[in-house]
Protein backbone atom coordinates (compact mmCIF):
# COMPACT_ATOMS: atom_id res chain seq x y z
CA UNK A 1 0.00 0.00 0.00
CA UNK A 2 1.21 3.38 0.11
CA UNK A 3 2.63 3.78 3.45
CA UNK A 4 4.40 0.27 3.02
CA UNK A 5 8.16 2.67 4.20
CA UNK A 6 6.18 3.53 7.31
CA UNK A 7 8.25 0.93 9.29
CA UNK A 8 11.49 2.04 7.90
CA UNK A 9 10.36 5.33 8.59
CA UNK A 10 9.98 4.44 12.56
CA UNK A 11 13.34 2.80 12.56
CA UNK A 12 15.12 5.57 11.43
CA UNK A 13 17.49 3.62 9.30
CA UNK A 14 19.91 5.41 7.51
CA UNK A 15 20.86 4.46 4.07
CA UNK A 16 23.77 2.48 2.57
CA UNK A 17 26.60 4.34 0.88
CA UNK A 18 26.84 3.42 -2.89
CA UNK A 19 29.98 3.05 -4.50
CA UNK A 20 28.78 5.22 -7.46
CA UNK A 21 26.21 8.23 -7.14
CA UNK A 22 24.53 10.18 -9.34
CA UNK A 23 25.88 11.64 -12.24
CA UNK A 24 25.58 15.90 -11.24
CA UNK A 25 22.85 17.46 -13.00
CA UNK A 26 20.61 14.88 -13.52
CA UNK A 27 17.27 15.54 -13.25
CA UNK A 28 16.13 12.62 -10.90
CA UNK A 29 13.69 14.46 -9.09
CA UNK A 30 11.11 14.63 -11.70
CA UNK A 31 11.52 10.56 -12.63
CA UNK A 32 9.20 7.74 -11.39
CA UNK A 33 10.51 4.84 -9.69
CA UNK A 34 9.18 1.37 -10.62
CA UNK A 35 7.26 -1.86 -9.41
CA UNK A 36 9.15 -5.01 -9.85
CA UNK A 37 8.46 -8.55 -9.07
CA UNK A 38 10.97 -10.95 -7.59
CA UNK A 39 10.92 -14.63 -7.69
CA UNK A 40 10.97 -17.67 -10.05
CA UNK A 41 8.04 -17.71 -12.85
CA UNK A 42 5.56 -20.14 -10.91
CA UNK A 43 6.23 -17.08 -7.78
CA UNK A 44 5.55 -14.56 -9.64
CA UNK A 45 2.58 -16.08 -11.12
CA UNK A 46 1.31 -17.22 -7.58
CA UNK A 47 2.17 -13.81 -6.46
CA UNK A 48 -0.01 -11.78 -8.69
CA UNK A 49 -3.06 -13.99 -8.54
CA UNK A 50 -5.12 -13.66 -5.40
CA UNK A 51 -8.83 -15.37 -5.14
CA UNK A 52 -10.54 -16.12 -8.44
CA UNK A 53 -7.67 -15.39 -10.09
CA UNK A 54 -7.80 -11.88 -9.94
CA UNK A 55 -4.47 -9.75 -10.23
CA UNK A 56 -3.50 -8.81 -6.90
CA UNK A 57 -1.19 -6.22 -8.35
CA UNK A 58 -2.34 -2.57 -9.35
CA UNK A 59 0.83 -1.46 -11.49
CA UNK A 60 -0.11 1.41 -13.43
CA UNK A 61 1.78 4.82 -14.61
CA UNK A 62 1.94 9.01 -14.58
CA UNK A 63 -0.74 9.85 -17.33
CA UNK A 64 -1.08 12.92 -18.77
CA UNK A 65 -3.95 15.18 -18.41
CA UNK A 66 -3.57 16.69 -21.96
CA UNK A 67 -7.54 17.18 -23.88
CA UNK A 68 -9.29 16.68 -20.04
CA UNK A 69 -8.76 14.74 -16.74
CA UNK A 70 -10.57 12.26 -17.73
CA UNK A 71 -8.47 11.22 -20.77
CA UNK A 72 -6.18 9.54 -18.36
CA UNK A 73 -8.63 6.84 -17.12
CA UNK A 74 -8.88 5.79 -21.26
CA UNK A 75 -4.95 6.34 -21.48
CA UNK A 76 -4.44 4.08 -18.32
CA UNK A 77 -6.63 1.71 -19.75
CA UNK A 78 -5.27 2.06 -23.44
CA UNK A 79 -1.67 0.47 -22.08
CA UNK A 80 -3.27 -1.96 -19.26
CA UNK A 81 -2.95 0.22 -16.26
CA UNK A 82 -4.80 -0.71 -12.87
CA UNK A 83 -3.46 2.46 -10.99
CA UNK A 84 -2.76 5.59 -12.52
CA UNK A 85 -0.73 9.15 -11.60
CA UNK A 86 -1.85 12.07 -12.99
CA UNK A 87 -1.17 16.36 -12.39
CA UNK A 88 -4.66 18.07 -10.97
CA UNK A 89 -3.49 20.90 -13.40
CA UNK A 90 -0.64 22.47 -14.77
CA UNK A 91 2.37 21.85 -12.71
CA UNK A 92 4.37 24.61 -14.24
CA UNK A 93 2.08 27.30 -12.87
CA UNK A 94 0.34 28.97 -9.96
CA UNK A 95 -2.32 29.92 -11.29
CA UNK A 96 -4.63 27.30 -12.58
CA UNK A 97 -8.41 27.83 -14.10
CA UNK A 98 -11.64 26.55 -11.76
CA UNK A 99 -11.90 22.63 -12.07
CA UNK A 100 -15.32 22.61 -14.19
CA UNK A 101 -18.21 20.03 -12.76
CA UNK A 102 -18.74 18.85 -16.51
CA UNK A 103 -14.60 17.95 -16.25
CA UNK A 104 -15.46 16.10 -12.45
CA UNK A 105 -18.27 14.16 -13.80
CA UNK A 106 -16.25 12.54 -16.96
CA UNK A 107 -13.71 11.95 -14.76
CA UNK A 108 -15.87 10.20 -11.91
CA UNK A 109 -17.87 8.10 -14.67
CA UNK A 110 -14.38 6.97 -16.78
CA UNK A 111 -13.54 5.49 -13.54
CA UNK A 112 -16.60 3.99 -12.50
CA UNK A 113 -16.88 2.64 -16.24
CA UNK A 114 -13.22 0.88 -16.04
CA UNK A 115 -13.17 -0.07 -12.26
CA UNK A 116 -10.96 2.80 -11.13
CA UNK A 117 -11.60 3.01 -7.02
CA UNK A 118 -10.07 5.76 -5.68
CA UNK A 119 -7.11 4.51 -3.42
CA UNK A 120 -5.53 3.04 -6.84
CA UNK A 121 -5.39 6.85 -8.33
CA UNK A 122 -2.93 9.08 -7.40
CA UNK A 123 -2.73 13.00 -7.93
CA UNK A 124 0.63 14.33 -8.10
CA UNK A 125 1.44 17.71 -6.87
CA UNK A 126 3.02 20.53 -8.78
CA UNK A 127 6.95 21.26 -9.06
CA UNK A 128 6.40 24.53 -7.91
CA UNK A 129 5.67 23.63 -4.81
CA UNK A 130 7.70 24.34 -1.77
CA UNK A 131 6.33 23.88 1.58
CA UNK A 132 9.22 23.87 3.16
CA UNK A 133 10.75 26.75 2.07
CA UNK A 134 11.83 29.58 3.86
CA UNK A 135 10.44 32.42 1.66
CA UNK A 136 7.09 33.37 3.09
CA UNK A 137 5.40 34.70 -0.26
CA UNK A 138 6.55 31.31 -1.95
CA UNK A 139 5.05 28.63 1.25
CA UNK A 140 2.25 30.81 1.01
CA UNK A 141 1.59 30.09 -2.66
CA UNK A 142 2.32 26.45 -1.99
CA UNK A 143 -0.04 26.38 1.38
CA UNK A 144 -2.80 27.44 -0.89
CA UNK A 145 -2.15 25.30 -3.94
CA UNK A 146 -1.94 22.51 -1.64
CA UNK A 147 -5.68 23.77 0.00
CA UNK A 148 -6.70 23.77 -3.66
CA UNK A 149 -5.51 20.17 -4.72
CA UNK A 150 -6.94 18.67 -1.95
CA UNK A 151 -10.00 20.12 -2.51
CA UNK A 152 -10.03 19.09 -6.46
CA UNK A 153 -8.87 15.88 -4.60
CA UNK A 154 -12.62 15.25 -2.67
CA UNK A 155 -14.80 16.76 -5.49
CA UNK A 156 -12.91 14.18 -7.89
CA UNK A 157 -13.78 11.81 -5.87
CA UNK A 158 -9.85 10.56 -4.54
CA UNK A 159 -8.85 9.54 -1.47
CA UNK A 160 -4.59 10.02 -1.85
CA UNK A 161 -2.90 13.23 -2.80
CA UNK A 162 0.74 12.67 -3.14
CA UNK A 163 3.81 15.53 -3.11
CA UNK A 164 7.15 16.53 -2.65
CA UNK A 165 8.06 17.20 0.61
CA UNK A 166 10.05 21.12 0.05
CA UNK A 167 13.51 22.38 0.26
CA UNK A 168 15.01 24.59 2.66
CA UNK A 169 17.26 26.48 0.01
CA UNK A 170 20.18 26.46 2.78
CA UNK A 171 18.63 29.06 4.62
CA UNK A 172 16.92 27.60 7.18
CA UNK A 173 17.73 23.95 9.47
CA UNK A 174 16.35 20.88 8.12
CA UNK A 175 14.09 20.94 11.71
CA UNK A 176 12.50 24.18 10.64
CA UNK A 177 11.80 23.25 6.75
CA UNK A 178 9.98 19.81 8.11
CA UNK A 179 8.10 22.46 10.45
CA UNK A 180 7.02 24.35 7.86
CA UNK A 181 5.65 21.34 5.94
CA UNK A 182 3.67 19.98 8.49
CA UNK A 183 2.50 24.06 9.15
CA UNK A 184 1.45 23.35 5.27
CA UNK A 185 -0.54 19.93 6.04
CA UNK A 186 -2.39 20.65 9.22
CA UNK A 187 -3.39 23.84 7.90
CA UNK A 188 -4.80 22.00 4.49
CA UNK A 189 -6.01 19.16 6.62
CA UNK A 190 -8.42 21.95 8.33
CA UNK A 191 -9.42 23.15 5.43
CA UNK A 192 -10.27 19.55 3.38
CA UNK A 193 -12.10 16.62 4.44
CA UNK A 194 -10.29 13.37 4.01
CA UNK A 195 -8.31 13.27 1.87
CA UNK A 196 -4.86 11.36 2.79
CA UNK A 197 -1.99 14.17 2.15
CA UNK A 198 1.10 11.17 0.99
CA UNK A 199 4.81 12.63 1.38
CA UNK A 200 7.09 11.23 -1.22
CA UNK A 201 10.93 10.53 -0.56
CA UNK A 202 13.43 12.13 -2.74
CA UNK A 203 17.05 11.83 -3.86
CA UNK A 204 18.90 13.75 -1.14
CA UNK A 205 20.22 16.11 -3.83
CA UNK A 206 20.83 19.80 -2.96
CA UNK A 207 19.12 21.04 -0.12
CA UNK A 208 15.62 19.13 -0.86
CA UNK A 209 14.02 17.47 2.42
CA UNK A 210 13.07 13.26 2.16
CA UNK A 211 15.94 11.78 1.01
CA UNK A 212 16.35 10.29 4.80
CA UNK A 213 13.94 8.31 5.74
CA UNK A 214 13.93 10.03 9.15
CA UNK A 215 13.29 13.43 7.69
CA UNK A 216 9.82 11.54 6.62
CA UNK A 217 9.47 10.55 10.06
CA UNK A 218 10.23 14.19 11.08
CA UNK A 219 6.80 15.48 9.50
CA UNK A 220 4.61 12.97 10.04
CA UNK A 221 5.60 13.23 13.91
CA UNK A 222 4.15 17.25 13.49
CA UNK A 223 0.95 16.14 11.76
CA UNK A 224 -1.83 16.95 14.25
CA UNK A 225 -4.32 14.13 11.92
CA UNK A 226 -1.79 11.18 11.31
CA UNK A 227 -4.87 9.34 9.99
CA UNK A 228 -4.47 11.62 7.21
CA UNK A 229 -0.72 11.13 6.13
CA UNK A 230 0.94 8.17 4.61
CA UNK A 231 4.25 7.52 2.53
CA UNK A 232 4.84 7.24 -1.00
CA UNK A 233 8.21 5.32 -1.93
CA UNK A 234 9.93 6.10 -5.01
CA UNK A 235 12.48 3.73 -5.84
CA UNK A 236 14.43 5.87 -8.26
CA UNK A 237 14.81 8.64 -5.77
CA UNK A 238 15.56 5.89 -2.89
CA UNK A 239 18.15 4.10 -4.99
CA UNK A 240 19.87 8.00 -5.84
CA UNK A 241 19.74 8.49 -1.88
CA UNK A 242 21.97 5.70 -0.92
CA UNK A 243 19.39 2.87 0.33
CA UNK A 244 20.66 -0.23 -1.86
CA UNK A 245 17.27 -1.54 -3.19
CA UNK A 246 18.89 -3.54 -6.07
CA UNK A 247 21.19 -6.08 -3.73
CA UNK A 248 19.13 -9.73 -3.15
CA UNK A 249 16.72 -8.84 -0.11
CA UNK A 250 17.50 -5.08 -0.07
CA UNK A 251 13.91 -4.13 -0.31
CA UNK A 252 12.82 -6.50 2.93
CA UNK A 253 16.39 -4.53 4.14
CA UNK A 254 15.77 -1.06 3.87
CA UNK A 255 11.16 -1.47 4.77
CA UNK A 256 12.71 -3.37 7.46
């Protein structure tokens, strides 16, 4: 599910050292990690079949929004998703037109058409975003864009609203940029109903916040409704950040 690092997260573990790291300037913030399955054939066959042979896996990918939100329930569908990702709008800007109800009611009816419940969709938030950072004019813009997306989250009809935890820029301490995010949260969380506010992990590049585990940790511990915040793990950024996921048994390793 998608707060399967939670018990990494409570263990604090810190991750391996790599031989190897990143090659500087690569843009491995914006890529998606993957789902893989482990095992011999028959395993993996067993694996993915649960009661009446039903998959038991929901792999799916980022679809684009491009001709209406609702295009990316047909897209998901087009290339055999179960799950999908998708933007809420355009994640190169702040300002964003009013989500339409004739847009919210293709979208709810594409799902309920292809079997699309709402835990196995999830919104991504924009690149803009920065809730951790230390200009006030810029969290501000990214408190209310996160206000907004949660919203678009519960008149869509999803449950999970997943983003990037913020950046301190070097100007503040670590401890005062995972403040500010969970400032962010609670203060959306008072705002929305139920939707689950998911904080992704990142590479550890620059001065961006989640690429320890414990830094995860470090918000959800300041989140007043923790029935309201869960993990997202993303591979590619784990794998960047030092925890060796690719070594036999180094996912049961680092989840603990």
């Amino acid at each position: 599910g998608l707060a399967d690092a939670e018990a990494a997260l409570a263990g604090g573990m810190a991750p391996r050292k790599r031989a190897k790291r990143k090659a500087a300037g690569e843009a491995e913030e914006e890529s998606e990690g993957a789902t893989a399955v482990v095992g011999s054939p028959k395993e993996k066959k067993d694996e993915k079949r649960g009661k009446g042979g039903r998959e038991r896996k929901f792999v799916g990918a980022h679809m684009s929004i491009a001709g209406g939100l609702w295009r990316a329930v047909s897209d998901s569908v087009s290339v055999g998703g179960r799950s999908f990702a998708l933007f809420l709008g355009s994640q190169r800007s702040w300002r964003r037109p009013p989500l339409q109800e004739e847009v919210v009611c293709r979208f709810r009816e594409a799902c309920a058409e292809h079997g699309f419940e709402p835990h196995h969709i999830l919104p991504h938030g924009s690149y803009l975003m920065n809730c951790g950072s230390p200009k006030q004019e810029v969290f501000e813009k990214s408190q209310l864009l996160l206000v907004e997306d949660l919203s678009r989250c519960s008149r869509l009809g999803l449950s999970h609203y997943n983003l990037h935890p913020g950046a301190s820029l070097n100007e503040i301490t670590t401890e005062l940029c995972l403040q500010h995010i969970a400032e962010a949260i609670n203060h959306a969380h008072q705002q929305t109903p139920g939707v689950v506010t998911v904080l992704e992990n990142m590479s550890g590049q620059g001065s961006v916040v989640g690429g320890q585990f414990s830094d995860l940790r470090g918000v959800i511990d300041r989140v007043r409704d923790q029935s309201r915040v869960a993990v997202c793990l993303d591979t590619c950024h784990a794998f960047a950040a030092g925890y060796d996921l690719s070594a036999v048994g180094g996912v049961g390793t680092v989840l603990g």
